[in-house]
Protein backbone atom coordinates (compact mmCIF):
# COMPACT_ATOMS: atom_id res chain seq x y z
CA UNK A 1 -119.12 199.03 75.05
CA UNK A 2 -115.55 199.66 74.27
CA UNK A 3 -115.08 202.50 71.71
CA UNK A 4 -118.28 204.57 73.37
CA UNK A 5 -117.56 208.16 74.36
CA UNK A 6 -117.98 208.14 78.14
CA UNK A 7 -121.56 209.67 79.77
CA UNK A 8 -121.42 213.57 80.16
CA UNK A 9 -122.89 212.55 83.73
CA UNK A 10 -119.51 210.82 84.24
CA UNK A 11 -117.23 213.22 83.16
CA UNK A 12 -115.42 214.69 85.99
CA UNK A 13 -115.92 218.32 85.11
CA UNK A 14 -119.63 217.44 84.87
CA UNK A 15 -119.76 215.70 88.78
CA UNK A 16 -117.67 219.00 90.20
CA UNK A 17 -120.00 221.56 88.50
CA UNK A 18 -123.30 219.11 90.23
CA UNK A 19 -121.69 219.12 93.73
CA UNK A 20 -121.11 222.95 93.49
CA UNK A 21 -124.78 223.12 92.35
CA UNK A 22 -125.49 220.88 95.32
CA UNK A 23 -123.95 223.52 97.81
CA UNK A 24 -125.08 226.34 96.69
CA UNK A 25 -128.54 225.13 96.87
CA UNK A 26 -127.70 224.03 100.48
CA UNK A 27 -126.33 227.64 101.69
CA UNK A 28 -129.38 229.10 99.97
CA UNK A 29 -131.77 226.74 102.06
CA UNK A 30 -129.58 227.71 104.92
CA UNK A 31 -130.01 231.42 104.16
CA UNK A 32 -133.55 231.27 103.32
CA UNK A 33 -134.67 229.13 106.72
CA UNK A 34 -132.87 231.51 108.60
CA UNK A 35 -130.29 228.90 109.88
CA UNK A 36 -126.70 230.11 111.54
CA UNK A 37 -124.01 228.39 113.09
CA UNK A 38 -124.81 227.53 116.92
CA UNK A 39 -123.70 230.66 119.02
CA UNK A 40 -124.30 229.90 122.94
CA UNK A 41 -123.40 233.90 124.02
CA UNK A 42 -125.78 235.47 120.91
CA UNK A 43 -128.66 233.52 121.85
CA UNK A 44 -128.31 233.70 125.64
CA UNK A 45 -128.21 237.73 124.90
CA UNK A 46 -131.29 237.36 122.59
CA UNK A 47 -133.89 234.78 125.22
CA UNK A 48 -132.37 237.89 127.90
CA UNK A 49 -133.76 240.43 125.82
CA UNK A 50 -137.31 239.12 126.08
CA UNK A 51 -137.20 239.26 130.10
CA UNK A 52 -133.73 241.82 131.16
CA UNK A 53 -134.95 241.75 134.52
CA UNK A 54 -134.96 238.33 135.49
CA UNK A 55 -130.67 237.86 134.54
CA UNK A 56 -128.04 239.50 133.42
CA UNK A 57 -125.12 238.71 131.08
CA UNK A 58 -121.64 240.38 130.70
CA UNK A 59 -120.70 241.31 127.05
CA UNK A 60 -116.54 241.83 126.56
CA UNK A 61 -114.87 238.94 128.05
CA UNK A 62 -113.08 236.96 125.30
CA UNK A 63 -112.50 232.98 124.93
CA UNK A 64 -110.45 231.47 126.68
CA UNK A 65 -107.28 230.70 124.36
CA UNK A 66 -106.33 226.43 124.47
CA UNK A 67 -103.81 225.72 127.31
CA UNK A 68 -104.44 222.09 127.85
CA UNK A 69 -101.60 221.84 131.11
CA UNK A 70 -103.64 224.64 132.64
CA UNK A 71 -107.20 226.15 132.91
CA UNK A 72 -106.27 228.19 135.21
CA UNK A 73 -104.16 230.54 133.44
CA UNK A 74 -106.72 230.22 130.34
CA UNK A 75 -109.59 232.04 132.19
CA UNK A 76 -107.01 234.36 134.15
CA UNK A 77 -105.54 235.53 130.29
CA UNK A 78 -109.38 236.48 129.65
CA UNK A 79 -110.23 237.66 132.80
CA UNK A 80 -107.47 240.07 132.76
CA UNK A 81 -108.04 241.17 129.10
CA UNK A 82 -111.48 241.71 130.13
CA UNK A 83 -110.29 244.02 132.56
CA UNK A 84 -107.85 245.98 130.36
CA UNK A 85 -104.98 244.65 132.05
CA UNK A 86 -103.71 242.08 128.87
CA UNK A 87 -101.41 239.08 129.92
CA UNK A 88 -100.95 236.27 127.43
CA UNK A 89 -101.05 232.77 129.07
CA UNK A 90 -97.74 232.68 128.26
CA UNK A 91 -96.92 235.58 130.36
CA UNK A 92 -98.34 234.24 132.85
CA UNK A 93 -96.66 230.93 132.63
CA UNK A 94 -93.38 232.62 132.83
CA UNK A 95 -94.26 234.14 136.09
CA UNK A 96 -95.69 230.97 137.42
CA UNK A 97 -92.37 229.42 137.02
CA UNK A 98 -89.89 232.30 138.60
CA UNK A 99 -92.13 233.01 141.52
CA UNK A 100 -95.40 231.36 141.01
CA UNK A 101 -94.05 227.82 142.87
CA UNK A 102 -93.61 229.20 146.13
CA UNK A 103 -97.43 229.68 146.51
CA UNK A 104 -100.97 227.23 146.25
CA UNK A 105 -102.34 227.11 143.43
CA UNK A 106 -105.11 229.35 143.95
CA UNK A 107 -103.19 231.63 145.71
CA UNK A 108 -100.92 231.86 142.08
CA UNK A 109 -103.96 233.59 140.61
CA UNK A 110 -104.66 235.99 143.41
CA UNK A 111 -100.63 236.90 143.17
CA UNK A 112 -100.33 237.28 139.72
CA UNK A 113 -103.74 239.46 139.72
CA UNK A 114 -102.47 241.43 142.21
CA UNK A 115 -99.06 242.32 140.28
CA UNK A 116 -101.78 243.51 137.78
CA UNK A 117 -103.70 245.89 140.11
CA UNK A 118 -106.69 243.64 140.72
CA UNK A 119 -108.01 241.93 144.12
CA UNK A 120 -109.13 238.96 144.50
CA UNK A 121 -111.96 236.73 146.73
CA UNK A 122 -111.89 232.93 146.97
CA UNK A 123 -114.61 231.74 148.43
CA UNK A 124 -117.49 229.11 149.02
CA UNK A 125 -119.33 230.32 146.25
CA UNK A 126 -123.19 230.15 145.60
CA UNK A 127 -125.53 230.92 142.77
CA UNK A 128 -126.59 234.36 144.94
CA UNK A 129 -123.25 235.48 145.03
CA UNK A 130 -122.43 234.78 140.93
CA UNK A 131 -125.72 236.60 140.27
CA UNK A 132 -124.79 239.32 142.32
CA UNK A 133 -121.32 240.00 140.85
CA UNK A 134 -122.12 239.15 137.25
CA UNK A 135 -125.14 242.13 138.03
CA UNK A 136 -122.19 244.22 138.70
CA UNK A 137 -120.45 243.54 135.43
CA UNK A 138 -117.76 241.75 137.77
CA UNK A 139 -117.29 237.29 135.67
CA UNK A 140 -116.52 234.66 138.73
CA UNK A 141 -114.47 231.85 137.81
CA UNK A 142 -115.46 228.41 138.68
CA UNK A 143 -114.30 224.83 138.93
CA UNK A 144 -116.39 222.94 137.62
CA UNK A 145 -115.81 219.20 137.76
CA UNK A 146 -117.51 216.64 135.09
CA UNK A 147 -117.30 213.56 137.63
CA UNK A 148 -117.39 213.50 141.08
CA UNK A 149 -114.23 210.87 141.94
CA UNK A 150 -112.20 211.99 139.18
CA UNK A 151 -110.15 215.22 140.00
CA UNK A 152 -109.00 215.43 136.21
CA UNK A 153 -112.24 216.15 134.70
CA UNK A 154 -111.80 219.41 136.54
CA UNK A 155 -111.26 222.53 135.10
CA UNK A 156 -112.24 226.36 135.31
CA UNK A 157 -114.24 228.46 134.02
CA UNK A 158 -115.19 231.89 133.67
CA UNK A 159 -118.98 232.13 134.33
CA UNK A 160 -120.52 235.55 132.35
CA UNK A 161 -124.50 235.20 132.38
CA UNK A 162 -127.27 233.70 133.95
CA UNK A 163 -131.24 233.82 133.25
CA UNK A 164 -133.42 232.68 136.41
CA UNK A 165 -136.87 232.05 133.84
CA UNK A 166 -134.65 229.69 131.35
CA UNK A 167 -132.53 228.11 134.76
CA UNK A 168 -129.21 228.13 132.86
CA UNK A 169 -125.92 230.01 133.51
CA UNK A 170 -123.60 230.81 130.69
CA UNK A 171 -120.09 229.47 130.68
CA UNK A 172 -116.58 230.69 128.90
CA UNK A 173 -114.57 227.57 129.03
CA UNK A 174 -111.19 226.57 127.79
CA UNK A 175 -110.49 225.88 124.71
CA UNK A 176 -112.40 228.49 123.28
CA UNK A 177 -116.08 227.22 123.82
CA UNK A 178 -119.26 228.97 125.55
CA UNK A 179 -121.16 227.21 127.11
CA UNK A 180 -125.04 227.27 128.17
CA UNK A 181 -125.61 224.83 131.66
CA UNK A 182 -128.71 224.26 132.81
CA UNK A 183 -128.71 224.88 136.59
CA UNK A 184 -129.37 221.30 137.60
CA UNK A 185 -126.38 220.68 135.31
CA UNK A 186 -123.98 223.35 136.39
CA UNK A 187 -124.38 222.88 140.17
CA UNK A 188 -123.90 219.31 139.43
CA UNK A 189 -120.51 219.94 138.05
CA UNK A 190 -119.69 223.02 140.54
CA UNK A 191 -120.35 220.99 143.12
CA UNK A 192 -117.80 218.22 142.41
CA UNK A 193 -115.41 221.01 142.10
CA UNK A 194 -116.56 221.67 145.59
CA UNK A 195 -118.46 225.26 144.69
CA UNK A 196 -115.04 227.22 144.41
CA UNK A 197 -115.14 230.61 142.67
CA UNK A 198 -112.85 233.32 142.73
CA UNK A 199 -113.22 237.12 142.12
CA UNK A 200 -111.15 239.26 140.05
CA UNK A 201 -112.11 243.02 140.33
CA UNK A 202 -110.94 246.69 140.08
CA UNK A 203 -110.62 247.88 143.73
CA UNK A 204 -112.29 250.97 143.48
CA UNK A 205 -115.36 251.72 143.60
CA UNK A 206 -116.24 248.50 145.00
CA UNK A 207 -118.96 247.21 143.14
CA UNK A 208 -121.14 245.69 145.65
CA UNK A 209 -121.06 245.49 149.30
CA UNK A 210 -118.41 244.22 150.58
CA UNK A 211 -118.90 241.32 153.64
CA UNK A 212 -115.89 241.15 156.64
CA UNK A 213 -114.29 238.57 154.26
CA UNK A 214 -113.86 240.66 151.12
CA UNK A 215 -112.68 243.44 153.10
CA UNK A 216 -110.16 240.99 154.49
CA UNK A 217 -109.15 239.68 150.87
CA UNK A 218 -109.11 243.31 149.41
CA UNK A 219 -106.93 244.55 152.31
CA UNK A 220 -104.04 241.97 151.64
CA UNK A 221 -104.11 243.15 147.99
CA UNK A 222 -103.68 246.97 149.43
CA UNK A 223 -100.89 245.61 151.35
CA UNK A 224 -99.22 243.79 148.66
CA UNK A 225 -99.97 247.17 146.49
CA UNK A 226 -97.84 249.18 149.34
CA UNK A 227 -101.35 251.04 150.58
CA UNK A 228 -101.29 250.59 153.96
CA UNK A 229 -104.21 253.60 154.61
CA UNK A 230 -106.69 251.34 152.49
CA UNK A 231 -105.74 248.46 154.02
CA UNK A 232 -106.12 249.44 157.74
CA UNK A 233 -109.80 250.82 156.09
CA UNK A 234 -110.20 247.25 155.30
CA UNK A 235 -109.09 245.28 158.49
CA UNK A 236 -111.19 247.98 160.26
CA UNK A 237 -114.26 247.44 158.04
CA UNK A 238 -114.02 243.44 158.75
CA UNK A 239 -113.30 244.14 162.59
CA UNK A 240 -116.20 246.20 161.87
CA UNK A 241 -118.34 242.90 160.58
CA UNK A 242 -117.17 241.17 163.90
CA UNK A 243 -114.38 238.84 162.33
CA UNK A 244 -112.24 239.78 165.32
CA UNK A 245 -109.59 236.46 165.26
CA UNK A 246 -106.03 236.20 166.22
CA UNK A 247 -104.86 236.34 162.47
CA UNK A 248 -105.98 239.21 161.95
CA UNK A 249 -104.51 241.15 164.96
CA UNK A 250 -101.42 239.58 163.33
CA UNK A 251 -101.45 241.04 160.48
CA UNK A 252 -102.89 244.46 161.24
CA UNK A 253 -99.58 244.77 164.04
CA UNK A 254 -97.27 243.68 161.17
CA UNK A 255 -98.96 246.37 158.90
CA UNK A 256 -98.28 248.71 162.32
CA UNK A 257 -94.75 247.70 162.05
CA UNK A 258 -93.84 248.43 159.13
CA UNK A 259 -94.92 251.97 159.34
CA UNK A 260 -92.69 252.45 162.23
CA UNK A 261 -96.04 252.36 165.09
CA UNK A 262 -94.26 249.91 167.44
CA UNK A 263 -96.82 250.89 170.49
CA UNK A 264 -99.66 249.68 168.01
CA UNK A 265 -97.85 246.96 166.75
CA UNK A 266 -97.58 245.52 170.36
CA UNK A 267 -100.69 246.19 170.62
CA UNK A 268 -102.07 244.35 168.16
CA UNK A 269 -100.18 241.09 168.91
CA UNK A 270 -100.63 241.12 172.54
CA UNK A 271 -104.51 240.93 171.52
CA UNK A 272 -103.86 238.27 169.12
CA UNK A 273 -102.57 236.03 171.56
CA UNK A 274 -105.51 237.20 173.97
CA UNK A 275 -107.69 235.94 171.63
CA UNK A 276 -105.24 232.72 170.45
CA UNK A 277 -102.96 231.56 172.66
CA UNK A 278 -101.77 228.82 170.34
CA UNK A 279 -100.48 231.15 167.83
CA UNK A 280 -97.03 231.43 167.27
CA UNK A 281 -96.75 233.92 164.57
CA UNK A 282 -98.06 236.15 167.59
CA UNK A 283 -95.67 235.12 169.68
CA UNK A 284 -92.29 235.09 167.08
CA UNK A 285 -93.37 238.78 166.28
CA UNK A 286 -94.18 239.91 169.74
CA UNK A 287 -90.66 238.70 171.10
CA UNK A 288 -89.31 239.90 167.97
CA UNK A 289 -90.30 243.58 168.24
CA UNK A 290 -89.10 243.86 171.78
CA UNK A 291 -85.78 242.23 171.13
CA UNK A 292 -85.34 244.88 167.80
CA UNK A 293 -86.21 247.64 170.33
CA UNK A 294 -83.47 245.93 173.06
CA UNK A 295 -86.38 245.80 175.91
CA UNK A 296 -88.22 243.11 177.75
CA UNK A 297 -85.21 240.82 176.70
CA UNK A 298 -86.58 238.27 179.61
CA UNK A 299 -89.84 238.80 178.00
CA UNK A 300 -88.90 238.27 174.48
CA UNK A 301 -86.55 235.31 175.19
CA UNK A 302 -90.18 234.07 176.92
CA UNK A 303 -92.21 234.45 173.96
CA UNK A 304 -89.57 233.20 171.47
CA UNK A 305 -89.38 229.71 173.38
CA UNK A 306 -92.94 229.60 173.18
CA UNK A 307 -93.26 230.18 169.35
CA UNK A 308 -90.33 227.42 169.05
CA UNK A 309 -92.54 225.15 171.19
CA UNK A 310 -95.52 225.89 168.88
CA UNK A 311 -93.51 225.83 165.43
CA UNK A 312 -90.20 223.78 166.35
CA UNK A 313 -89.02 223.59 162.43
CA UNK A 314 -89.71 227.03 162.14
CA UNK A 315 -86.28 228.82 160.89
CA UNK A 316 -87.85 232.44 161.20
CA UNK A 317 -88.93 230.99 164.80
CA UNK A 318 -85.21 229.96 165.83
CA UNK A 319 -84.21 233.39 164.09
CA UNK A 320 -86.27 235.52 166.41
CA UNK A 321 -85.07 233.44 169.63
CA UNK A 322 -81.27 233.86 168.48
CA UNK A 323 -81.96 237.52 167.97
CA UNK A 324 -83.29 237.44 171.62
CA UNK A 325 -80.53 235.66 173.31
CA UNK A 326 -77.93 237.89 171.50
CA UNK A 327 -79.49 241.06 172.81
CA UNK A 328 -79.52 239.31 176.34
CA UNK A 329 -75.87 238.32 175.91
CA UNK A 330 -76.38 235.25 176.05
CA UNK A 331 -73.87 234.74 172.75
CA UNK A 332 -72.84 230.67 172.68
CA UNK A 333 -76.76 230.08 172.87
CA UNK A 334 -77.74 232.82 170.24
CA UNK A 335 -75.15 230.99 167.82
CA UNK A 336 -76.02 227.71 168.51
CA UNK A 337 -79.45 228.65 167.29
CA UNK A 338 -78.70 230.61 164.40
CA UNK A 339 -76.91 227.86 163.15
CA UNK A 340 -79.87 225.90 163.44
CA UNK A 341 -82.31 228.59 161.78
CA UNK A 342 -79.87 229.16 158.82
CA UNK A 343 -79.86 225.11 158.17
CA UNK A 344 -83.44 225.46 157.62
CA UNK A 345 -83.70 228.14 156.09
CA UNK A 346 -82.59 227.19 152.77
CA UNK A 347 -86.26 227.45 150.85
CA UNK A 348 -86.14 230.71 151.85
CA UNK A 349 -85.36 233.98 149.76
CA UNK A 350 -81.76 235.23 149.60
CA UNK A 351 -82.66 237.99 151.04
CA UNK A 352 -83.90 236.46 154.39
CA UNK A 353 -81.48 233.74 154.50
CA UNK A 354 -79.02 237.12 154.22
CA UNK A 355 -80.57 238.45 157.30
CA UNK A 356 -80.29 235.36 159.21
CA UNK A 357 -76.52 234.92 157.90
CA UNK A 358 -76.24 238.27 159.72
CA UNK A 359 -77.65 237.77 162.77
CA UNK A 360 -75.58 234.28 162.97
CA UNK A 361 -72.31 236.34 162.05
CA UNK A 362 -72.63 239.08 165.03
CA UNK A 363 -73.20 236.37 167.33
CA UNK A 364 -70.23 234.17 165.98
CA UNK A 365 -68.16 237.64 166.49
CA UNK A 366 -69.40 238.60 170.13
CA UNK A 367 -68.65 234.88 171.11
CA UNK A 368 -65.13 235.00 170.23
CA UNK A 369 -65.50 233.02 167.06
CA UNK A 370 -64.34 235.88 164.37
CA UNK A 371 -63.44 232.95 161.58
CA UNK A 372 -66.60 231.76 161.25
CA UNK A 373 -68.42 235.22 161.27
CA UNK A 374 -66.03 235.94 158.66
CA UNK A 375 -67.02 233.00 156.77
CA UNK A 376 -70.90 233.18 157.64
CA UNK A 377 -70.43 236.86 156.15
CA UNK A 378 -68.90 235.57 152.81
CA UNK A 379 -71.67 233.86 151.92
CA UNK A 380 -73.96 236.23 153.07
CA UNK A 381 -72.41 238.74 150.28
CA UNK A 382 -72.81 236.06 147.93
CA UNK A 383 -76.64 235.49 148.32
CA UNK A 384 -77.29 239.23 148.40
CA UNK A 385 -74.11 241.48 147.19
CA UNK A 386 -76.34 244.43 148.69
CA UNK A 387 -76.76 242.77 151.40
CA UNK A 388 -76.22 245.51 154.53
CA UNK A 389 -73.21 244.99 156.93
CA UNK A 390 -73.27 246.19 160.72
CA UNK A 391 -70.18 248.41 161.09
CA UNK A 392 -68.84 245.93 163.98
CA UNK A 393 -68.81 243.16 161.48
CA UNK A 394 -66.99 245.53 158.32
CA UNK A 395 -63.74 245.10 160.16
CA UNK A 396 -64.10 241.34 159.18
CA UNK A 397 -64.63 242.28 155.88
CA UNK A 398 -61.43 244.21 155.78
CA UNK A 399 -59.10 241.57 157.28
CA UNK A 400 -60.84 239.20 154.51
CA UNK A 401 -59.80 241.04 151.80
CA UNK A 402 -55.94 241.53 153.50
CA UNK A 403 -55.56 237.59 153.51
């Protein structure tokens, strides 16, 4: 009826002060009941508790932060804050896009980890070997894929806990969110993602036996670290395990190299291509090492065709056979191919295109040809001002800067 004062039930001071009733009875049913927000990582700590011995779970790493363009970087932010060694995603980004294109994708993570002194594993993983590491207080990322014919339903994860009586592992997953799988579940979704996990560890003490494999992974990272005494330990500890190939002869001669043992570094590659001899890295740094040293020229020109033969787009290939020929005197040849390698070499670093320039400009200079060493050498200097000149080739330099 018009004229009425309105209901005190109606008022709207009256219906705020009854909802706020309303929720306060609700948090006090909440607190009374017992009742908390769902917390995957508490509870997976608590069922633990009642049976420690039967899984294990690793307190300390964080979230994941949200990066929808890439897990990957997600899980290696936490991984490596986990680890003490803090790099935000975006960091990490940065990196990925000055030097983190000329590599795979998984071998990005293993790269950037190793810039931040830890090694990594990529493997074939299984739930033995996640059990084993997370018992060593060491998280494996995963893939883990939600449907089996889609590829973008992929996306990684850092796995942190498992319990063998309850069957279920426990997940850190971009954006922020833990995650309890049962095991029928997680395999399920690991195995679309074709059961790929990766290890990111301190490398010392190492934390579990190491197979031949690991001590193949860990000695790249003490090569890329500038350790060449761990990493022989390594490549002698998986020669050890009987995983004897060609590669690896490769690499431990290159290591040889490098420190100057040219008798061991021959060594090593003339067993490499006893074992393979289809490989033409072998070959290219065979016939490289005895052209540098100006011996077996016949020998090196030999094993320079070969690695053409084997890797014909090769630049680093036609490099080593121009370096050859030059040494033999064999000058028109040695520039003709030069020529070649520094066409293809432009995805290369400066540096090495530099070296190539180099080579090309000594043998443009012995055949006659001092123009175009001159010019070869001008752009040398301007991929790599620091770039070091022969003392045969400075005079070049000098009647450049007379002109």
């Amino acid at each position: 009826m018009e004229g009425l004062a309105p209901s005190m039930s109606t008022t709207p001071g009256f219906q705020r002060s009854r909802l706020l009733l309303v929720l306060l009875a609700m948090l006090a049913a909440v607190s009374l009941c017992g009742c908390v927000a769902p917390n995957p990582a508490r509870d997976f700590g608590r069922m633990l508790r009642e049976h420690p011995d039967e899984g294990a779970l690793i307190e300390g790493v964080p979230l994941p932060p949200p990066d929808p363009a890439n897990s990957g970087m997600a899980v290696l932010s936490s991984v490596l804050d986990y680890w003490n060694q803090p790099a935000s995603p975006a960091a990490i980004q940065r990196w990925m896009e000055s030097d983190g294109l000329k590599y795979s994708p998984e071998e990005r993570l293993s790269r950037f980890a190793w810039s931040e002194g830890l090694w990594t594993h990529v493997q074939a993983g299984s739930l033995a070997a996640i059990r084993q590491r997370i018992r060593n207080g060491v998280p494996p990322v995963v893939v883990l894929q939600d449907r089996a014919l889609d590829p973008y339903s992929a996306r990684r994860a850092i796995v942190v806990g498992f319990d063998d009586r309850k069957d279920l592992v426990l997940c850190l997953e971009p954006p922020r969110r833990a995650t309890a799988y049962a095991y029928s579940e997680f395999m399920t979704r690991w195995r679309a993602g074709r059961e790929w996990m990766i290890t990111f560890a301190k490398p010392e003490p190492a934390r579990w036996p190491l197979d031949g494999q690991e001590h193949l992974s860990r000695a790249r990272f003490y090569e890329y670290r500038g350790d060449p005494t761990n990493a022989f330990a390594d490549y002698s500890a998986a020669l050890d395990a009987g995983l004897e190939n060609s590669s690896l002869q490769v690499r431990i001669g290159n290591l040889h190299r490098t420190l100057g043992r040219s008798a061991q570094a021959e060594q090593a590659y003339r067993r490499a291509l006893e074992l393979d001899d289809h490989n033409g890295r072998a070959y290219n740094n065979l016939a490289y090492l005895l052209a540098e040293e100006d011996r077996s020229l016949d020998e090196a020109v030999a094993l320079a065709r070969q690695a053409m033969i084997l890797e014909p787009t090769n630049p680093m290939a036609m490099d080593t056979l121009g370096v050859a020929l030059y040494r033999k005197g064999s000058f028109r040849e040695a520039s003709d191919v030069l020529e070649r390698a520094q066409a293809r070499a432009r995805w290369l670093p400066d540096s090495t295109r530099a070296e190539i320039g180099i080579h090309l400009a000594l043998a443009h200079a012995e055949n006659q040809q001092p123009h175009l060493a001159r010019e070869v050498l001008a752009h040398v200097l301007e991929l790599d001002p620091h770039a070091v000149v022969p003392d045969t080739l400075k005079p070049l330099l000098d009647s450049s800067a007379s002109r």
